[in-house]
C-alpha atoms as a PDB file:
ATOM      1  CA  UNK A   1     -18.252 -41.810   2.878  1.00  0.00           C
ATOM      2  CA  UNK A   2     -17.407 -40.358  -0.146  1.00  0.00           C
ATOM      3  CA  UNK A   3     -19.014 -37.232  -2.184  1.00  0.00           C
ATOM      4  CA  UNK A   4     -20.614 -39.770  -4.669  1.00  0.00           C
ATOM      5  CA  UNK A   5     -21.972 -41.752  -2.158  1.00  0.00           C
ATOM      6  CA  UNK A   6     -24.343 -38.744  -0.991  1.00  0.00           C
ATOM      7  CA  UNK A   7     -28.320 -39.368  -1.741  1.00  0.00           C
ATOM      8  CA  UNK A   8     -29.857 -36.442  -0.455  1.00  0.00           C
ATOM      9  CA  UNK A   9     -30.164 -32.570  -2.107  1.00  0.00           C
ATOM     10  CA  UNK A  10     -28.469 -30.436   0.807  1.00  0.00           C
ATOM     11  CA  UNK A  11     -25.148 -29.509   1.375  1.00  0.00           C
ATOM     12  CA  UNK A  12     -23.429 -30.398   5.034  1.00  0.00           C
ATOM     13  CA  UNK A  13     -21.077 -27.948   5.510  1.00  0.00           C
ATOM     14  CA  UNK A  14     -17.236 -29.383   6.462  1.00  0.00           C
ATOM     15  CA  UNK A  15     -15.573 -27.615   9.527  1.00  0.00           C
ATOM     16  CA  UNK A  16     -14.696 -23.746   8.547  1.00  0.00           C
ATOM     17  CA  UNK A  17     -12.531 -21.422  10.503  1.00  0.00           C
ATOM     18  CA  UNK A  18     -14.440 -18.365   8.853  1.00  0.00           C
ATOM     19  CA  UNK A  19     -17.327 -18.153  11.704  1.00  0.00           C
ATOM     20  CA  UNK A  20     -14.816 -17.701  14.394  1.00  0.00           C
ATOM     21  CA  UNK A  21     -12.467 -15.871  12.537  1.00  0.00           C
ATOM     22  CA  UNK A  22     -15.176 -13.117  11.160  1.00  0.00           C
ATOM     23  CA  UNK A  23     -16.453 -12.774  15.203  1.00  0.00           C
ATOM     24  CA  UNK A  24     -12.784 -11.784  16.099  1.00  0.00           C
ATOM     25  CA  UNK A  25     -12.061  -9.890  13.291  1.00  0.00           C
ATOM     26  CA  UNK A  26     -15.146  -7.762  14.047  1.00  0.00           C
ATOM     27  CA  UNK A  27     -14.556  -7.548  17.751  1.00  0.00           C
ATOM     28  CA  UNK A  28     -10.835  -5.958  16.414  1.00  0.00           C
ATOM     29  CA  UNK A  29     -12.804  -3.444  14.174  1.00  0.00           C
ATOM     30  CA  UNK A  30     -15.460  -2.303  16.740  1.00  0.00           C
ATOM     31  CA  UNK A  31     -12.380  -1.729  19.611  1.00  0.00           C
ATOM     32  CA  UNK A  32     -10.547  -0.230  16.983  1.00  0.00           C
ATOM     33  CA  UNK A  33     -13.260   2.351  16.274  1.00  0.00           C
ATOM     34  CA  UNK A  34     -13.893   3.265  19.726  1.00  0.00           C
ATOM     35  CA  UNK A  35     -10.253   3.685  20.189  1.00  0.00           C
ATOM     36  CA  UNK A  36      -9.989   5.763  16.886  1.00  0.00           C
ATOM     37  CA  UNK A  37     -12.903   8.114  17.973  1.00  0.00           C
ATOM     38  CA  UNK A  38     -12.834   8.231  21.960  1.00  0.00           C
ATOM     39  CA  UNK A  39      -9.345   6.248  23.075  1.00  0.00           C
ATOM     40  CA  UNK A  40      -9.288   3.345  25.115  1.00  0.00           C
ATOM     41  CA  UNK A  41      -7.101   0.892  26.787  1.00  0.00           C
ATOM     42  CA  UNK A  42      -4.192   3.805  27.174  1.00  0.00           C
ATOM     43  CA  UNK A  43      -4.085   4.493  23.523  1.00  0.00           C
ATOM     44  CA  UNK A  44      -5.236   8.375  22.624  1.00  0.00           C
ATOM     45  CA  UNK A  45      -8.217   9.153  20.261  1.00  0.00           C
ATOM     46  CA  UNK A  46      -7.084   9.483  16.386  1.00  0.00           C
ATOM     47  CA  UNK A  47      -5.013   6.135  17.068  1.00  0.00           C
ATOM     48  CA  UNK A  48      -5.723   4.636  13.846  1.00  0.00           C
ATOM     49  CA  UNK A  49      -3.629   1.609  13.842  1.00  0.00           C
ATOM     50  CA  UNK A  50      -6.124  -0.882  15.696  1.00  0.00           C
ATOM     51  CA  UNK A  51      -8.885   0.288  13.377  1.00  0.00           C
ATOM     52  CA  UNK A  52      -6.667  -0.400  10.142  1.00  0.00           C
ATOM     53  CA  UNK A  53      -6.022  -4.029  11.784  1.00  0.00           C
ATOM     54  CA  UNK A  54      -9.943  -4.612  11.910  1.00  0.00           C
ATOM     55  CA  UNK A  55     -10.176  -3.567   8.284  1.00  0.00           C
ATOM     56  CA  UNK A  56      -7.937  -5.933   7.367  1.00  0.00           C
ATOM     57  CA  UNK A  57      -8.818  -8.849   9.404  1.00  0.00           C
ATOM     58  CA  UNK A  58     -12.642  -8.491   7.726  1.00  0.00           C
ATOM     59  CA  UNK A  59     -11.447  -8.255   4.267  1.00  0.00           C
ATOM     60  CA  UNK A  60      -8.958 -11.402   4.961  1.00  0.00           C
ATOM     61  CA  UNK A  61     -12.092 -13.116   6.372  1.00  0.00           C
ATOM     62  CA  UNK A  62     -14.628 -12.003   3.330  1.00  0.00           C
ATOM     63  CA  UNK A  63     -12.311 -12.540   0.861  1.00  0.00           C
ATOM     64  CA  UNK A  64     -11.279 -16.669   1.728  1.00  0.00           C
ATOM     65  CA  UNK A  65     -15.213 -17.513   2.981  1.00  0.00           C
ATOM     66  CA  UNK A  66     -16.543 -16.075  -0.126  1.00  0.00           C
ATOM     67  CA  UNK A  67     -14.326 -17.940  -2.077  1.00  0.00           C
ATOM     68  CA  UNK A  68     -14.983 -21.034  -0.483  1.00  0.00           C
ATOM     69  CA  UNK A  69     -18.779 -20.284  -1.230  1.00  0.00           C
ATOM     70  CA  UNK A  70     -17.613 -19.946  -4.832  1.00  0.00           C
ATOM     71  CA  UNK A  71     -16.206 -23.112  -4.924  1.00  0.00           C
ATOM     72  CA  UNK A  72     -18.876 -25.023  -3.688  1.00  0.00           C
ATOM     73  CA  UNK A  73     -20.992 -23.714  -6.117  1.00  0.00           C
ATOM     74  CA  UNK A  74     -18.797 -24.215  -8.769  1.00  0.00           C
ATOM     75  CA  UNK A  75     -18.389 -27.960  -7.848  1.00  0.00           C
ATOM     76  CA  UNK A  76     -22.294 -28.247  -7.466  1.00  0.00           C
ATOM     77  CA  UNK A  77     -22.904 -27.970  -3.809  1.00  0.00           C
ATOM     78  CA  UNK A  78     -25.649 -25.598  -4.740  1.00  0.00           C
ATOM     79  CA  UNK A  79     -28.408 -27.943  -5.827  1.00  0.00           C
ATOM     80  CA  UNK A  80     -32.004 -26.553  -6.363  1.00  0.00           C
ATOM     81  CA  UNK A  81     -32.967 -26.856  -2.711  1.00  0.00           C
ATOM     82  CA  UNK A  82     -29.814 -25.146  -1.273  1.00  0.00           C
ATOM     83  CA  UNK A  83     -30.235 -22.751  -3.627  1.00  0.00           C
ATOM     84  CA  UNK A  84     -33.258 -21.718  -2.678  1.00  0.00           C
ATOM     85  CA  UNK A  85     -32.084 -21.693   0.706  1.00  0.00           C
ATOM     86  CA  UNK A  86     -29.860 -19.437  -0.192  1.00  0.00           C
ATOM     87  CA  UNK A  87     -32.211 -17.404  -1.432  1.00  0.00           C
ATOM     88  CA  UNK A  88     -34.615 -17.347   1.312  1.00  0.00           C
ATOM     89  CA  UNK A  89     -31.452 -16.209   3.323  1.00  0.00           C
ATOM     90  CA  UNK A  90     -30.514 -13.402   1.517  1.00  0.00           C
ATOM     91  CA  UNK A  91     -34.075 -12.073   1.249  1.00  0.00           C
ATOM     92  CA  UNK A  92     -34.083 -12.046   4.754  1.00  0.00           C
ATOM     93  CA  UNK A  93     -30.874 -10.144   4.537  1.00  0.00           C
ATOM     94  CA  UNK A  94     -32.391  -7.491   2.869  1.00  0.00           C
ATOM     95  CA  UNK A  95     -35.523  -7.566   5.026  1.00  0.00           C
ATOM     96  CA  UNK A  96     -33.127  -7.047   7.976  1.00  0.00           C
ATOM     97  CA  UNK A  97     -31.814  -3.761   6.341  1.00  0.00           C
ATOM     98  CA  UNK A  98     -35.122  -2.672   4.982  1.00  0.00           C
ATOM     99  CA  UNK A  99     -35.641  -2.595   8.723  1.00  0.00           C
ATOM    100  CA  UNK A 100     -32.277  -0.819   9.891  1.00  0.00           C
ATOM    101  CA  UNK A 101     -32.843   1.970   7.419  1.00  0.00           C
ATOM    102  CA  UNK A 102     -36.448   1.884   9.139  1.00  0.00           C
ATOM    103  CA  UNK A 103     -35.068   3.389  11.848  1.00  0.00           C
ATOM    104  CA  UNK A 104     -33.263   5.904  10.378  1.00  0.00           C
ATOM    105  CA  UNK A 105     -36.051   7.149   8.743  1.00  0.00           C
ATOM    106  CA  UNK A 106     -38.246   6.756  12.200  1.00  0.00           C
ATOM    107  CA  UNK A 107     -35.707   9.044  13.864  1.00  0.00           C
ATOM    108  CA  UNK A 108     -35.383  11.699  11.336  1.00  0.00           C
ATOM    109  CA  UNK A 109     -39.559  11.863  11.096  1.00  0.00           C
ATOM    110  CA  UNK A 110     -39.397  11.904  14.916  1.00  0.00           C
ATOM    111  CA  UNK A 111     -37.049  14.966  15.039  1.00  0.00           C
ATOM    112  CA  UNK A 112     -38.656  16.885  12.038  1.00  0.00           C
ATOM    113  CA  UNK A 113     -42.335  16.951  14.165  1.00  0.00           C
ATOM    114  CA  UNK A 114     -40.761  17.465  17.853  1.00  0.00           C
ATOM    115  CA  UNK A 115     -37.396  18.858  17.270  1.00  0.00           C
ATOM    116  CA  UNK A 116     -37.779  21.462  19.845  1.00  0.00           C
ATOM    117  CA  UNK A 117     -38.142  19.215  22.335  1.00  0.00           C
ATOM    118  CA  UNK A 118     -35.235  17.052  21.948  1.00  0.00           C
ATOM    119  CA  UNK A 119     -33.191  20.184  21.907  1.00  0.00           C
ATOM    120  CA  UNK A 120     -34.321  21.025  25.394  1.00  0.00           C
ATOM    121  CA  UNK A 121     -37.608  23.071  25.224  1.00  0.00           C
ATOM    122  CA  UNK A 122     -40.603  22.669  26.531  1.00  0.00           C
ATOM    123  CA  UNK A 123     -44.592  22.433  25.531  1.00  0.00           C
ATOM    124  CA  UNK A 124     -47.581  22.832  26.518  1.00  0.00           C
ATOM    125  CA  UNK A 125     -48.574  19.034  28.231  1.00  0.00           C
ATOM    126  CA  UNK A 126     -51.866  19.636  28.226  1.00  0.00           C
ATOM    127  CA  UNK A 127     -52.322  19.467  23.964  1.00  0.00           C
ATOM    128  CA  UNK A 128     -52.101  16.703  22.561  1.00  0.00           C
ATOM    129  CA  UNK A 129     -48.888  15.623  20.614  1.00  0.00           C
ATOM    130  CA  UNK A 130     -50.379  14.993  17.332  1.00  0.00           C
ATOM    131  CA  UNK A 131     -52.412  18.317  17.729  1.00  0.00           C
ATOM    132  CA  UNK A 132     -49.052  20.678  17.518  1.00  0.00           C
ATOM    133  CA  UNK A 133     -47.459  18.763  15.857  1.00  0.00           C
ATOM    134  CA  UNK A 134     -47.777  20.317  12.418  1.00  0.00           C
ATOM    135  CA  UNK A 135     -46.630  24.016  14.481  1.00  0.00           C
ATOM    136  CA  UNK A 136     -43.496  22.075  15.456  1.00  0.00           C
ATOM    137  CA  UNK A 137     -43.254  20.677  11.659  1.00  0.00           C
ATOM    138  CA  UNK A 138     -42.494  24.473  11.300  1.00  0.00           C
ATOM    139  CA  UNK A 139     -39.333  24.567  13.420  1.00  0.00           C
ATOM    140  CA  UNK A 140     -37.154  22.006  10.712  1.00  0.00           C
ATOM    141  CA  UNK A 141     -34.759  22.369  10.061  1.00  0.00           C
ATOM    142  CA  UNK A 142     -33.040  23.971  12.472  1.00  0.00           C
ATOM    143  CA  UNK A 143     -32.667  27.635  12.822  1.00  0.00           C
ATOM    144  CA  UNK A 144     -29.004  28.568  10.762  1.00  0.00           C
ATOM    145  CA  UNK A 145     -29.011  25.350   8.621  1.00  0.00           C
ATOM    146  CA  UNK A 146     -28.827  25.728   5.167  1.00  0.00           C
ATOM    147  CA  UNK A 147     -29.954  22.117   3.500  1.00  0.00           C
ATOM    148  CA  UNK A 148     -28.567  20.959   0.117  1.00  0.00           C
ATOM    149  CA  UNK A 149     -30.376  22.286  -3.249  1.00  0.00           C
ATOM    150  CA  UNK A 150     -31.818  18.813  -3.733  1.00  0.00           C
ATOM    151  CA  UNK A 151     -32.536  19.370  -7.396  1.00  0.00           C
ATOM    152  CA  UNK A 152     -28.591  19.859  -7.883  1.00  0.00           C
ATOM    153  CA  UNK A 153     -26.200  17.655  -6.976  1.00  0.00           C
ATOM    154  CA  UNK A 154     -28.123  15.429  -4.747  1.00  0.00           C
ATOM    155  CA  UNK A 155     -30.576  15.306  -8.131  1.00  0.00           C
ATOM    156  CA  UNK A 156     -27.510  14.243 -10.595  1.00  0.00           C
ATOM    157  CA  UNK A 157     -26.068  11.238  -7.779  1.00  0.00           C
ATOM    158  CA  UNK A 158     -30.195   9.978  -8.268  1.00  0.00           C
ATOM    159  CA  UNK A 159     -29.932  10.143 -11.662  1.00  0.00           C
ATOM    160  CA  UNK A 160     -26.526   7.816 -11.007  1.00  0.00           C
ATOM    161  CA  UNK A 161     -28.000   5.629  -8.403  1.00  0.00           C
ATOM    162  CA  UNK A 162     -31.021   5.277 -10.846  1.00  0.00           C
ATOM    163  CA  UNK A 163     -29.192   4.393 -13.910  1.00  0.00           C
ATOM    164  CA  UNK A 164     -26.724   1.813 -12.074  1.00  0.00           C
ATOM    165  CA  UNK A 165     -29.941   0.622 -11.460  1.00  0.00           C
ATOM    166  CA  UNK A 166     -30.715  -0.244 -15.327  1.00  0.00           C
ATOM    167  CA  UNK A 167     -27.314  -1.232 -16.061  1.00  0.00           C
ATOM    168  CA  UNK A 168     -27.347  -4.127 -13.453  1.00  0.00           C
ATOM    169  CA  UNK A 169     -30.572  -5.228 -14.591  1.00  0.00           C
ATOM    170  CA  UNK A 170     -29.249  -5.469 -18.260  1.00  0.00           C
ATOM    171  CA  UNK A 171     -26.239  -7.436 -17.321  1.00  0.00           C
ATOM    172  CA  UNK A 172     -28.392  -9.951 -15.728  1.00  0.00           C
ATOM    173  CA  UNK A 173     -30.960 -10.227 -18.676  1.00  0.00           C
ATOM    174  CA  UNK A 174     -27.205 -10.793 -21.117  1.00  0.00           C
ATOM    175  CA  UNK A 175     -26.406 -12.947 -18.757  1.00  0.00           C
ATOM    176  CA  UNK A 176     -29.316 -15.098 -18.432  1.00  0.00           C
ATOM    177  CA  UNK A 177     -29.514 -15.224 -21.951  1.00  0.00           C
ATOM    178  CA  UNK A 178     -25.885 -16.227 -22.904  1.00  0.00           C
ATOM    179  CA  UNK A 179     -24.363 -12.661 -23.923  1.00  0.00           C
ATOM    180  CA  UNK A 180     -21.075 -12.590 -21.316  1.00  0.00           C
ATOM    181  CA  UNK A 181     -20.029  -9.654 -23.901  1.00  0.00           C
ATOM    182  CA  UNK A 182     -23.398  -7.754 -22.861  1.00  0.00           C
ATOM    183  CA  UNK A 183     -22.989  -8.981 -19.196  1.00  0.00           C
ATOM    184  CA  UNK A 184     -19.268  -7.791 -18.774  1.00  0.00           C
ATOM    185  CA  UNK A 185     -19.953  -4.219 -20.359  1.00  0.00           C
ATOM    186  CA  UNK A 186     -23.122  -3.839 -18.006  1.00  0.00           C
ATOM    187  CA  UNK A 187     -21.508  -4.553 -14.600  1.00  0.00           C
ATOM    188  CA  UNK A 188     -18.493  -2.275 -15.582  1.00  0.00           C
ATOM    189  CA  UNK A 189     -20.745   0.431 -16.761  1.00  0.00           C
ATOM    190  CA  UNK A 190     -22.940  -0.260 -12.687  1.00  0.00           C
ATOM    191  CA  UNK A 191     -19.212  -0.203 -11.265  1.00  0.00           C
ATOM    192  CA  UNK A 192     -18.185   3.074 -12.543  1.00  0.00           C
ATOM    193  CA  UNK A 193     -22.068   4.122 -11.877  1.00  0.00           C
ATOM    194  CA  UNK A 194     -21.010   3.108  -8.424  1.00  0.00           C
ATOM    195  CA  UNK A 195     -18.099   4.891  -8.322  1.00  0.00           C
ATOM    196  CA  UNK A 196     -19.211   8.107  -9.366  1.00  0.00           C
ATOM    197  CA  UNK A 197     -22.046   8.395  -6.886  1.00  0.00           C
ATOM    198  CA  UNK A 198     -19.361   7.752  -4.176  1.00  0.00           C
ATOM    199  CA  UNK A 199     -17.416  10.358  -5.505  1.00  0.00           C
ATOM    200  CA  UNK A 200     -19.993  12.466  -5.756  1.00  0.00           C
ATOM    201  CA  UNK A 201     -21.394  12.187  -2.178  1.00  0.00           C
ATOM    202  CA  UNK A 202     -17.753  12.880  -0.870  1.00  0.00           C
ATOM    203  CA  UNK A 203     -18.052  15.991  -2.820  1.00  0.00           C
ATOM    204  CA  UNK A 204     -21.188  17.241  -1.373  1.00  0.00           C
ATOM    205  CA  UNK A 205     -20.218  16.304   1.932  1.00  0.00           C
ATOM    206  CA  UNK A 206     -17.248  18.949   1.673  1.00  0.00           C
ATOM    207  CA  UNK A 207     -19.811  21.607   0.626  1.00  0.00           C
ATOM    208  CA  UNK A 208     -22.412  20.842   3.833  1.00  0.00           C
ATOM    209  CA  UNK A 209     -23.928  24.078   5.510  1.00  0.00           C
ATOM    210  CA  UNK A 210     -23.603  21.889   8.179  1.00  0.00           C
ATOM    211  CA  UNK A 211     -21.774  19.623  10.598  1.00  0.00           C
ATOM    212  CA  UNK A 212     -22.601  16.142  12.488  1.00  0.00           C
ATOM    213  CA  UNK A 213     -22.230  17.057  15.985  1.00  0.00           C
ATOM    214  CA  UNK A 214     -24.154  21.037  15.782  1.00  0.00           C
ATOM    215  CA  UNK A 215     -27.679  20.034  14.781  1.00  0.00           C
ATOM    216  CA  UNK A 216     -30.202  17.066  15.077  1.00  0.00           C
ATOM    217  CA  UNK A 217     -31.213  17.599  11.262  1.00  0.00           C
ATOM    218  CA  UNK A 218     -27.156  17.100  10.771  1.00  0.00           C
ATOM    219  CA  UNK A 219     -26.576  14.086  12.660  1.00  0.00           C
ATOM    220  CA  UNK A 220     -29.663  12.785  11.125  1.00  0.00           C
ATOM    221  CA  UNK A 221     -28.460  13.746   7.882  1.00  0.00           C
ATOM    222  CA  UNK A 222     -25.320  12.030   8.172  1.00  0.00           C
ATOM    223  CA  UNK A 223     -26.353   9.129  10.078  1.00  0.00           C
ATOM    224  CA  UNK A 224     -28.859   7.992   7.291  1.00  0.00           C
ATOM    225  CA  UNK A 225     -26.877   9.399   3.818  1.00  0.00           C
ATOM    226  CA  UNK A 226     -23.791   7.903   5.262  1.00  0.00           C
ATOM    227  CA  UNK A 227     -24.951   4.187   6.338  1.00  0.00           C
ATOM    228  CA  UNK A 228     -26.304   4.599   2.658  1.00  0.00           C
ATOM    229  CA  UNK A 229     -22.894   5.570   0.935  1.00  0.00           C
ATOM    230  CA  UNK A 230     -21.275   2.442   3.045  1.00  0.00           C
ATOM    231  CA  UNK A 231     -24.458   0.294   1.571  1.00  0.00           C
ATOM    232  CA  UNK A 232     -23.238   1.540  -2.161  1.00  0.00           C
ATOM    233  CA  UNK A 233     -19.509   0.903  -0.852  1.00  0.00           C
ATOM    234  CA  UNK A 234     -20.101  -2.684  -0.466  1.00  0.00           C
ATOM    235  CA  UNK A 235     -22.573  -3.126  -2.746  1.00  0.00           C
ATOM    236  CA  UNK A 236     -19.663  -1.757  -5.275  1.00  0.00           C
ATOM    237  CA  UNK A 237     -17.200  -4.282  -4.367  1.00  0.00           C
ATOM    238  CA  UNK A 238     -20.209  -6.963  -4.154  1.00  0.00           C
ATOM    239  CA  UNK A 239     -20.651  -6.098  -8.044  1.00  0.00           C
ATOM    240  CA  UNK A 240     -17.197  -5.428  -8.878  1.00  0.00           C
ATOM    241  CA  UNK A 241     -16.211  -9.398  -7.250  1.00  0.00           C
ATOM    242  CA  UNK A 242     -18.905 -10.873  -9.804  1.00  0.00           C
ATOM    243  CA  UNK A 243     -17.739  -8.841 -12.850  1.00  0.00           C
ATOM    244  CA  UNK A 244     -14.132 -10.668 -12.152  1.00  0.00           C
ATOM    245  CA  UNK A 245     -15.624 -13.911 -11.655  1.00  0.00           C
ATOM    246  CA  UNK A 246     -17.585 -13.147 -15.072  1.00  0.00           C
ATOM    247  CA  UNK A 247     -13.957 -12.393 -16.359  1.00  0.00           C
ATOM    248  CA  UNK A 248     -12.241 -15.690 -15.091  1.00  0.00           C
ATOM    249  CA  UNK A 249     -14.983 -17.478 -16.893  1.00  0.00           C
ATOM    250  CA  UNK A 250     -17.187 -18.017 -14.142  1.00  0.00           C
ATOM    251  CA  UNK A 251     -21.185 -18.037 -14.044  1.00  0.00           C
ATOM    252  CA  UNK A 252     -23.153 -19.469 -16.560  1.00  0.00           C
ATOM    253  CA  UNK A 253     -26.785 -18.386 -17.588  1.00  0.00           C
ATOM    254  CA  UNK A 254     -28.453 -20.506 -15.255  1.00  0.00           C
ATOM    255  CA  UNK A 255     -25.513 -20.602 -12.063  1.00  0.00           C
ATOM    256  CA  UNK A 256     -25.409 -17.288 -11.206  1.00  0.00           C
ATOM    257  CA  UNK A 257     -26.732 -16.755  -7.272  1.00  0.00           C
ATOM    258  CA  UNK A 258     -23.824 -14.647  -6.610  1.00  0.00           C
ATOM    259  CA  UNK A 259     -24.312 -11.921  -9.403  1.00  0.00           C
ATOM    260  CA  UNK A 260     -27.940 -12.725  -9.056  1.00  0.00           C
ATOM    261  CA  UNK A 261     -27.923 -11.912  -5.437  1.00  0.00           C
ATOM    262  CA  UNK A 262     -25.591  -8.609  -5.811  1.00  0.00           C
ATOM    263  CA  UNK A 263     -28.534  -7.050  -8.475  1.00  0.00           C
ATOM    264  CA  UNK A 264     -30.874  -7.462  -5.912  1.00  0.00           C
ATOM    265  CA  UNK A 265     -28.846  -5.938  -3.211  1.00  0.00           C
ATOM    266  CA  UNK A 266     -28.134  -2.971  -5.988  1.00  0.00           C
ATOM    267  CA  UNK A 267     -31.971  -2.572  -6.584  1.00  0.00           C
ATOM    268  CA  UNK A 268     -32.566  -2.563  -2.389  1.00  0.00           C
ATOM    269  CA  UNK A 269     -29.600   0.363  -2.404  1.00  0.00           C
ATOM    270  CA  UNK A 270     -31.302   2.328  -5.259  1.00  0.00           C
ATOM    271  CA  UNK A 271     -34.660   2.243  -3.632  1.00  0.00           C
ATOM    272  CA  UNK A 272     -33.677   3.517  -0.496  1.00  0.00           C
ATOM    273  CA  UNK A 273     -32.023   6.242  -1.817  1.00  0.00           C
ATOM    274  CA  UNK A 274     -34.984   7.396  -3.435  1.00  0.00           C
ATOM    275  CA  UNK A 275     -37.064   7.703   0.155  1.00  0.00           C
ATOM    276  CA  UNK A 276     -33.755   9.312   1.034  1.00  0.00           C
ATOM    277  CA  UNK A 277     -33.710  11.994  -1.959  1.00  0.00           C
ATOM    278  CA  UNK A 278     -37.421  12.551  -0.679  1.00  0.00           C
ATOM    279  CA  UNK A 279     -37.602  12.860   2.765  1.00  0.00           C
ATOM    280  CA  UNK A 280     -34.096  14.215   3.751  1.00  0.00           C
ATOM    281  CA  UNK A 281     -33.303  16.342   0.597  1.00  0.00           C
ATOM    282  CA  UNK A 282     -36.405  17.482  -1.131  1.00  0.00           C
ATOM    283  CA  UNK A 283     -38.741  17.763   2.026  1.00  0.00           C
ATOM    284  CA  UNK A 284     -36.600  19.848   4.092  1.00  0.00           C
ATOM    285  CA  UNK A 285     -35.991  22.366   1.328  1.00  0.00           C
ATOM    286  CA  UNK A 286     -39.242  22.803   0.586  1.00  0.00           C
ATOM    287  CA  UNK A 287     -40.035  23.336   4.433  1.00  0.00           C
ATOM    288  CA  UNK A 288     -36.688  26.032   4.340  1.00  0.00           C
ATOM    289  CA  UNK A 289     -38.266  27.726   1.147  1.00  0.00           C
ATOM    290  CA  UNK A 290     -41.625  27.584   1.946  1.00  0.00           C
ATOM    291  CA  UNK A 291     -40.730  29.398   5.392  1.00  0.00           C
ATOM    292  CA  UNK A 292     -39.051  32.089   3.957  1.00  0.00           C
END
């Protein structure tokens, strides 16, 4: 049957080697990690060679099934009801992180209140957790850790995150409106926004008071402001595919689910950087000065 003789709104996807592929390719990355960080299979930690074929097995896989999405759209495979479907899935996308970086936070709340006794110490059984807790709010962060000045550097990459934040939105509004001009400028401008916080959190990394592997409040630290750097990493090259698409003359004011969809991963990144700035940065501090 041919594409014209089709009288219904949803697209049936044709065979794809992507779903396979991407499993593989991710299996290759995850050994290679281990192997990179504790050796396996005969091959010494540090081996990085394994790892580097993962990489590049994941970008070969993103970069043909995303362009195969692209297509379809372009050729109107996207009606109304896929694309809400599409929609609906990428919310739940979102939802699913909202829920990873739950976690994080859950831990790092969980270690600020009892941090003494996940380091080995004991207290009294017979109180009530909730009753010491605040006395045990007293021991974070750690005795010899000295936590970032929030209201320097980590204060100028928020400013960033924030106005990437207002860029994005205005290249969507000139794009939804007809300006590609206005559109173009915007998602360079949320790019190099991008960018510079990157470069910026590699910077204050090489200035920590602190290391991964010597306190809970640094694991925690690192565990939740680095899963957030490799959110603004992808979320980067997320925004940086649609601004060449938007070059190549692709996307028009009212087919634009990829760019569309990349904003509102940009707004979920710049939101939970915000709990981030207040819970991991500015709270500690305080605690540290207040103690003092």
């Amino acid at each position: 049957m041919s594409s014209g003789d089709v009288k219904h709104d949803y697209h049936l996807v044709n065979p794809s080697p992507w779903p396979l592929l991407g499993s593989l390719a991710v299996i290759v990355l995850a050994v290679g990690g281990v192997t990179y960080m504790k050796g396996l299979f005969g091959l010494e930690a540090g081996t990085w060679w394994l790892l580097a074929i993962g990489f590049a097995m994941v970008i070969w896989v993103m970069t043909g099934w995303w362009r195969e999405v692209a297509k379809e759209g372009a050729i109107g495979d996207h009606t109304p009801v896929v694309s809400i479907g599409l929609r609906y899935g990428m919310i739940l996308f979102i939802a699913s992180e909202v829920m990873f970086f739950v976690a994080w936070f859950w831990g790092f709340f969980e270690f600020t209140i009892y941090e003494s006794a996940r380091t080995g110490s004991t207290w009294d059984a017979t109180n009530p957790l909730y009753a010491d807790a605040l006395a045990k709010f007293n021991d974070w962060p750690p005795a010899g850790v000295e936590t970032f000045d929030p209201f320097h550097l980590p204060l100028i990459n928020t400013l960033v995150l924030l106005l990437s934040g207002t860029t994005v939105t205005w290249a969507h509004h000139a794009l939804q409106h007809g300006d590609r001009s206005g559109a173009k400028l915007g998602l360079l401008l949320t790019v190099l926004l991008g960018l510079g916080f990157t470069a910026l959190q590699v910077l204050e990394y090489s200035h920590a008071g602190f290391t991964y592997d010597g306190t809970l409040y640094g694991s925690a630290f690192f565990m939740a402001t680095g899963f957030h750097g490799a959110h603004v990493v992808i979320g980067t090259i997320f925004l940086a595919i649609c601004l060449l698409r938007l070059m190549m003359g692709g996307m028009t004011p009212t087919k634009h689910l990829g760019f569309e969809f990349a904003a509102w991963y940009w707004h979920f990144v710049d939101v939970v950087w915000l709990f981030l700035f207040a819970f991991v940065y500015v709270a500690p501090y305080l605690i540290m000065e207040g103690g003092k």
